[in-house]
C-alpha atoms as a PDB file:
ATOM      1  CA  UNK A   1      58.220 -23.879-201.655  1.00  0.00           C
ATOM      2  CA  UNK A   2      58.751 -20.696-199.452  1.00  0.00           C
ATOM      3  CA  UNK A   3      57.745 -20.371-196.452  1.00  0.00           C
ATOM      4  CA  UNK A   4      54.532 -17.989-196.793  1.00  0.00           C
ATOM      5  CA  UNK A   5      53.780 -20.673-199.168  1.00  0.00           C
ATOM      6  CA  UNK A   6      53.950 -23.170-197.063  1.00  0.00           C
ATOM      7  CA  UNK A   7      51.369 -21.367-194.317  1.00  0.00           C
ATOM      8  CA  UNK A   8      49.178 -20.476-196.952  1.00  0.00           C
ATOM      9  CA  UNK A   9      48.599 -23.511-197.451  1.00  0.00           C
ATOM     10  CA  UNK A  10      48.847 -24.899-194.331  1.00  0.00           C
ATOM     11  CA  UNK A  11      45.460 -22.120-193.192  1.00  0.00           C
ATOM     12  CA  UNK A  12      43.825 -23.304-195.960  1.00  0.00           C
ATOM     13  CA  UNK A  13      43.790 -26.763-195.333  1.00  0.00           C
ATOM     14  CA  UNK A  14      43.023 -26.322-191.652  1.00  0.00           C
ATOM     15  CA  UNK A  15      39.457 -25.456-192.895  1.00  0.00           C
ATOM     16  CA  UNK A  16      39.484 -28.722-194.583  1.00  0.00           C
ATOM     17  CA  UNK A  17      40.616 -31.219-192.564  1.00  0.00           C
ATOM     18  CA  UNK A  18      41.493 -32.194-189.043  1.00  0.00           C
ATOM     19  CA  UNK A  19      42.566 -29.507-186.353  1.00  0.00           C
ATOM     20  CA  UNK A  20      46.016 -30.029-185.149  1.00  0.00           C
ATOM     21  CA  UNK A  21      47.849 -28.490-182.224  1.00  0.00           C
ATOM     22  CA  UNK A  22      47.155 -24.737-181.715  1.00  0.00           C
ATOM     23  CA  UNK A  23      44.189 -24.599-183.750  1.00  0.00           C
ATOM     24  CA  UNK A  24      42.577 -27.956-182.413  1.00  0.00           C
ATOM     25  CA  UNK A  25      43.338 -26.085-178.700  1.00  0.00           C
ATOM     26  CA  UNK A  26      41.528 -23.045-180.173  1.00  0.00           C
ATOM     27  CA  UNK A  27      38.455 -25.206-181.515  1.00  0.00           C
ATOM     28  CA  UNK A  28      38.148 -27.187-178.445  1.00  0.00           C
ATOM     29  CA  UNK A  29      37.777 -24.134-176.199  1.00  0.00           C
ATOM     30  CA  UNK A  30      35.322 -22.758-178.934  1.00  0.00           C
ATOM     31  CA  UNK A  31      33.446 -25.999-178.381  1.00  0.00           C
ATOM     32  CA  UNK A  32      33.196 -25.951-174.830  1.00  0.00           C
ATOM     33  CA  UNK A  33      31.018 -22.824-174.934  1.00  0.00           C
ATOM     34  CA  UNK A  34      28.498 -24.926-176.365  1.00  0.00           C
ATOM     35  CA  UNK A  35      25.724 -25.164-174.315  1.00  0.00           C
ATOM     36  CA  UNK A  36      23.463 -27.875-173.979  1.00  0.00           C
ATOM     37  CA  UNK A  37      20.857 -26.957-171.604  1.00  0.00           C
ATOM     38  CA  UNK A  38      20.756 -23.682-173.447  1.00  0.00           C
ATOM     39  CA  UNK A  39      20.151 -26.006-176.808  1.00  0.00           C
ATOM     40  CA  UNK A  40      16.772 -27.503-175.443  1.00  0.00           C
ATOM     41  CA  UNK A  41      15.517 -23.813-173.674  1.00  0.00           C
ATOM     42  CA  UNK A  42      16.771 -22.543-177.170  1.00  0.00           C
ATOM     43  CA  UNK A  43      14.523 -25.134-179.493  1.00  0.00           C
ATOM     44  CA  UNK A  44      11.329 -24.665-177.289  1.00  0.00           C
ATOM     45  CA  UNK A  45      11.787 -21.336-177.701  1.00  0.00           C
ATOM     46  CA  UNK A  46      12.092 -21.645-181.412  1.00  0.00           C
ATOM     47  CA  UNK A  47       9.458 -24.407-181.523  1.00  0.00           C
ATOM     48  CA  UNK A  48       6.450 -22.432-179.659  1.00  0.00           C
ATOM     49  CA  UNK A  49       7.788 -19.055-181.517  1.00  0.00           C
ATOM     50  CA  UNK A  50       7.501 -21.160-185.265  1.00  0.00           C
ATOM     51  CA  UNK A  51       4.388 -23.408-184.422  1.00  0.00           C
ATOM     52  CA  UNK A  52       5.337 -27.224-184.474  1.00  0.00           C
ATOM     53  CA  UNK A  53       6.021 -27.738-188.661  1.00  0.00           C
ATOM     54  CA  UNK A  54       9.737 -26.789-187.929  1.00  0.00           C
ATOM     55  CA  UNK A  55      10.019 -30.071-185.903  1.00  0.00           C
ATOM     56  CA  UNK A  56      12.716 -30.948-183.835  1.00  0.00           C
ATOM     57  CA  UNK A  57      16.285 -31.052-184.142  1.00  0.00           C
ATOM     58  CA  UNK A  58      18.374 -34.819-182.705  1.00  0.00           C
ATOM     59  CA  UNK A  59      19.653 -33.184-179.936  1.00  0.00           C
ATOM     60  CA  UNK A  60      23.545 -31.736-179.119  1.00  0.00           C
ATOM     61  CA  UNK A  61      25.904 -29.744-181.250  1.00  0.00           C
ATOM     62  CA  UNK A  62      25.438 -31.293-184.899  1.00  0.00           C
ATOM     63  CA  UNK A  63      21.792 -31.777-184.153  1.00  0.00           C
ATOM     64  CA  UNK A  64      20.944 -28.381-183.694  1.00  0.00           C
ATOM     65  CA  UNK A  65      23.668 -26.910-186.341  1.00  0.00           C
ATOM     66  CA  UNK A  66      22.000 -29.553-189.618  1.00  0.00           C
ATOM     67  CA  UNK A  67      18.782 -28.402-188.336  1.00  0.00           C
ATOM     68  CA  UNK A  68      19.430 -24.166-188.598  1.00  0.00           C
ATOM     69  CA  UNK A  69      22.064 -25.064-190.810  1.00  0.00           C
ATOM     70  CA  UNK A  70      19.815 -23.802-194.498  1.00  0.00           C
ATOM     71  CA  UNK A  71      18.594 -21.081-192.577  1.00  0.00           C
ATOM     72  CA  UNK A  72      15.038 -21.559-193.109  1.00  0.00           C
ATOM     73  CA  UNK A  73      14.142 -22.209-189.517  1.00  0.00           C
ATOM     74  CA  UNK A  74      15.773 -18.950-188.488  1.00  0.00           C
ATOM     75  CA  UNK A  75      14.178 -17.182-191.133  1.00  0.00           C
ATOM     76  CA  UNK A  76      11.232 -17.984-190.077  1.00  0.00           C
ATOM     77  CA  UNK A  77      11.868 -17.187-186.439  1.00  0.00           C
ATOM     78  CA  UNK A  78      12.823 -13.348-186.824  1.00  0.00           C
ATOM     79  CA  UNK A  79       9.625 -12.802-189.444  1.00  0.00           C
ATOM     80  CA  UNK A  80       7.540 -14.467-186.384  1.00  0.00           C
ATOM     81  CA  UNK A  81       8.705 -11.205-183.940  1.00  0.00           C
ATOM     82  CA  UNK A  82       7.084  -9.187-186.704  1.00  0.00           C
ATOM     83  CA  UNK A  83       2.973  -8.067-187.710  1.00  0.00           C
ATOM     84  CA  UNK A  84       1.727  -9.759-190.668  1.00  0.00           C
ATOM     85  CA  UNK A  85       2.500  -8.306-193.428  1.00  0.00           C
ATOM     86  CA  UNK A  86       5.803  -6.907-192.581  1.00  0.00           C
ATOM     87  CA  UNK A  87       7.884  -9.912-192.955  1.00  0.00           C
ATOM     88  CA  UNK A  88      11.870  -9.152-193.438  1.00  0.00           C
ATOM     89  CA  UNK A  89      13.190 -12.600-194.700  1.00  0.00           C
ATOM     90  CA  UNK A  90      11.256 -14.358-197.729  1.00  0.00           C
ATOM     91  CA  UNK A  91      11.246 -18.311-196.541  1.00  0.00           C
ATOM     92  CA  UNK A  92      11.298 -20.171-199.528  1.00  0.00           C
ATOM     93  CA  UNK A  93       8.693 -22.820-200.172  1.00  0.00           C
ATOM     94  CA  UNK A  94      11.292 -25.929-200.480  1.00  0.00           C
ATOM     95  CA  UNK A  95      13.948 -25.384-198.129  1.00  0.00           C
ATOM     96  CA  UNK A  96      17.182 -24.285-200.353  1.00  0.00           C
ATOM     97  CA  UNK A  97      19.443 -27.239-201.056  1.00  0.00           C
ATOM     98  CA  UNK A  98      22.447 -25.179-202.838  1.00  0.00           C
ATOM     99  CA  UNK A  99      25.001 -24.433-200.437  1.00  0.00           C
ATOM    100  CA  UNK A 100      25.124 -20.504-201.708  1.00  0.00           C
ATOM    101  CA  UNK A 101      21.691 -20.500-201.576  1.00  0.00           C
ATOM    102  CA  UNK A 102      21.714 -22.081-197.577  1.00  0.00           C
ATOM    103  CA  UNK A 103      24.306 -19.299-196.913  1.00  0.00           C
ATOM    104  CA  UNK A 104      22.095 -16.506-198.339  1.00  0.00           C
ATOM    105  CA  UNK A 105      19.168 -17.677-196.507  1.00  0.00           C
ATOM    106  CA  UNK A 106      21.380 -17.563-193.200  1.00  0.00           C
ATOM    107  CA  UNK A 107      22.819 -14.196-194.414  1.00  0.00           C
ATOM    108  CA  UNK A 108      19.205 -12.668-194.865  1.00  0.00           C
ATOM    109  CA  UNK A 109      18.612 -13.952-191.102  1.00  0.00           C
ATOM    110  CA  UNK A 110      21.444 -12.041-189.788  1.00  0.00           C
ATOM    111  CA  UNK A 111      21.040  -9.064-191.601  1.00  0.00           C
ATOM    112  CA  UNK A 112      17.079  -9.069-190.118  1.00  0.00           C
ATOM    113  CA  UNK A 113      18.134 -10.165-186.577  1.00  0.00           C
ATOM    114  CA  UNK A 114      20.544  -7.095-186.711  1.00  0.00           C
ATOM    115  CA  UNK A 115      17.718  -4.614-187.966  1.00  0.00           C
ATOM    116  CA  UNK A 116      15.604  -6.320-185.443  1.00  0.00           C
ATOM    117  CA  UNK A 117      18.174  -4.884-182.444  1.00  0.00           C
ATOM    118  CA  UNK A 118      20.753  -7.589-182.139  1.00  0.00           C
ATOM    119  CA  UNK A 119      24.755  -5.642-181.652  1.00  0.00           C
ATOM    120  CA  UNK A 120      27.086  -6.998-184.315  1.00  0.00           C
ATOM    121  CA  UNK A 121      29.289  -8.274-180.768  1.00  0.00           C
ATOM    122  CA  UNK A 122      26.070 -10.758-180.714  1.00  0.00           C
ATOM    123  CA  UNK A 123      25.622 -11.746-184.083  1.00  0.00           C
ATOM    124  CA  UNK A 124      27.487 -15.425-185.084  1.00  0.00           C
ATOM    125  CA  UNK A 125      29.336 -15.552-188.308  1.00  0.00           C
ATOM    126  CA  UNK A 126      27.483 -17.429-191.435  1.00  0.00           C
ATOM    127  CA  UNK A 127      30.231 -19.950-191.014  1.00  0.00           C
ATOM    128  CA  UNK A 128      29.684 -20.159-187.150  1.00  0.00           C
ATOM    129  CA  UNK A 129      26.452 -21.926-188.689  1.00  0.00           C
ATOM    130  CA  UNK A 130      26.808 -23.698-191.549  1.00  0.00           C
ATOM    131  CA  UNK A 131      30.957 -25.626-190.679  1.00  0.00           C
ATOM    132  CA  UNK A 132      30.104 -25.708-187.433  1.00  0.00           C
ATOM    133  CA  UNK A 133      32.775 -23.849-185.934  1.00  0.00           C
ATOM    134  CA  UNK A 134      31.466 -22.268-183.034  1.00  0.00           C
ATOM    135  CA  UNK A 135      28.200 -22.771-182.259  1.00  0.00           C
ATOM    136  CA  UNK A 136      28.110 -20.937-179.150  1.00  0.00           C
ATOM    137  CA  UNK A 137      27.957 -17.957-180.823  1.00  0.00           C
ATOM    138  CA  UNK A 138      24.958 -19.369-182.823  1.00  0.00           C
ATOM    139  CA  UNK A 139      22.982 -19.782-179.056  1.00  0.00           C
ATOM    140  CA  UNK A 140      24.234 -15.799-178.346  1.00  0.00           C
ATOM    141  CA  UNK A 141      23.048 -14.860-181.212  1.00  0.00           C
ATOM    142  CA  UNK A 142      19.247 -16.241-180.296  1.00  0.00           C
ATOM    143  CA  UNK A 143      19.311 -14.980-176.783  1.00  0.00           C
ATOM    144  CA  UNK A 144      20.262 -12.131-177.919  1.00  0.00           C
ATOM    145  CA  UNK A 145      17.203 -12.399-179.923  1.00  0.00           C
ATOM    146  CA  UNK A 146      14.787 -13.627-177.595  1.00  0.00           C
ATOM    147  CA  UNK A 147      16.086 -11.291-175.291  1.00  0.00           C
ATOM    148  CA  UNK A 148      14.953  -8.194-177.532  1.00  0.00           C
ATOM    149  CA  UNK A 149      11.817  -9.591-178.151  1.00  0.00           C
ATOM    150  CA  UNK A 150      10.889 -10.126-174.737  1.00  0.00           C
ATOM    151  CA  UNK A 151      11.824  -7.070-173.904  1.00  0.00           C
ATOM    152  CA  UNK A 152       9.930  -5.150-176.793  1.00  0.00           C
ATOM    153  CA  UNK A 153       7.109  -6.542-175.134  1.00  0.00           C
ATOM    154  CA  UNK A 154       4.972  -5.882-178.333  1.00  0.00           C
ATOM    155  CA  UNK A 155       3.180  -9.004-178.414  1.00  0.00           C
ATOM    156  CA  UNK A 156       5.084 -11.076-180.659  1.00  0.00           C
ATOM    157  CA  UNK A 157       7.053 -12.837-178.213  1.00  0.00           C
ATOM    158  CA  UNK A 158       5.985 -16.194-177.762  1.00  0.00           C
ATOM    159  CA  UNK A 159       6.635 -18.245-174.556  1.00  0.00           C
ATOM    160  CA  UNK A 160       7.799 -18.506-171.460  1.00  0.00           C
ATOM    161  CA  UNK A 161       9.467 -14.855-170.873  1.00  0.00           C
ATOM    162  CA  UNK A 162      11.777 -16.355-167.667  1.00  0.00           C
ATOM    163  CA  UNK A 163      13.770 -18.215-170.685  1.00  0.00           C
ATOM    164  CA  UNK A 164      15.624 -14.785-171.491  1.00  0.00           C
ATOM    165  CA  UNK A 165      15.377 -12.642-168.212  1.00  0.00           C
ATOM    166  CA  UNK A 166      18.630 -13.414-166.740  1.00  0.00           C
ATOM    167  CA  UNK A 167      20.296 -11.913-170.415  1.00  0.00           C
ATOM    168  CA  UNK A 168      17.965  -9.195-170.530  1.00  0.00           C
ATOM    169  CA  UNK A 169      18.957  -8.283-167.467  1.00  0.00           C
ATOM    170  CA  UNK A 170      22.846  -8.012-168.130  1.00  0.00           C
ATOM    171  CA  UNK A 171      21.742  -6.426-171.955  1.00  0.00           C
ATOM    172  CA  UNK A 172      19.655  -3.880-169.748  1.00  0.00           C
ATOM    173  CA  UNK A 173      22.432  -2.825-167.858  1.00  0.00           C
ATOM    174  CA  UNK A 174      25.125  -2.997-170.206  1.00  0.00           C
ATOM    175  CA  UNK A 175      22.867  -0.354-171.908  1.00  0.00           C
ATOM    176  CA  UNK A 176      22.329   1.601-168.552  1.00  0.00           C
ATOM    177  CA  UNK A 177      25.468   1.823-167.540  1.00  0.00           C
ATOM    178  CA  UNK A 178      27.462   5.093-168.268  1.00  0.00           C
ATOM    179  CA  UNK A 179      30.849   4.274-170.781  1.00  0.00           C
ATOM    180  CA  UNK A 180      29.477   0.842-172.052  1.00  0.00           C
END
């Protein structure tokens, strides 16, 4: 076997299996963004935005991921910063249970959150979601979020507005500021 072979193989099956040396370093670091306190602001948020039939995730990392994970939950968070009637996302009446089908869900999400206002440089990956691999960048990707829609101030935003003013306030003058 040659050697471009050999590291074809060897990238594929790090998406597999275990992470070994550089690529458990880069994971590790990945997983140390992962915020915990952020978690709970981020599910009350989610909870008293969706009304209580989303439920509640077993809390930490693989908590939080297995409950966004199909995508039906987030779907039904962005349509909730919109009027009646002017829903982005169709939420499925049994949550999907075909992994494409999870994926598209989480895809339609995205593609709403960034119509909504949220930068691309905010927006997580589909497989940031649904392997897990950084879920850090799933919590920026809903402050971002509740960030917008606090600011918007339109009336959709539902509770406590403190939970996102320390990012607003850094999204506000990222925007202000000349050459950003």
């Amino acid at each position: 076997m040659d050697v471009q072979g050999g590291e074809e193989l060897s990238l594929n099956m790090a998406n597999k299996g275990p992470s070994y040396g550089m690529s458990r370093e880069v994971q590790s670091k990945i997983e140390k963004k992962y915020d915990e306190e952020l978690e709970e602001r981020l599910v009350e948020w989610i909870v008293v935005q969706c009304g209580p039939d989303v439920g509640r995730p077993d809390r930490g990392r693989l908590g939080f991921q297995v409950w966004l994970k199909n995508g039906v939950i987030l779907s039904k968070l962005v349509n909730s910063l919109y009027p009646d009637g002017s829903k982005p996302v169709k939420v499925p009446e049994n949550p999907p249970s075909m992994v494409f089908k999870q994926m598209e869900q989480v895809a339609q999400f995205l593609k709403a959150a960034e119509d909504y206002g949220v930068t691309k440089t905010d927006m997580f990956q589909t497989v940031d979601l649904f392997e897990g691999k950084d879920m850090a960048a799933v919590q920026r990707t809903l402050m971002a979020l509740g960030s917008l829609a606090v600011t918007k101030n339109d009336g959709h935003y539902r509770g406590d507005p403190n939970w996102f003013m320390k990012y607003v306030a850094t999204v506000c003058m990222r925007k202000e500021s000349p050459g950003a």
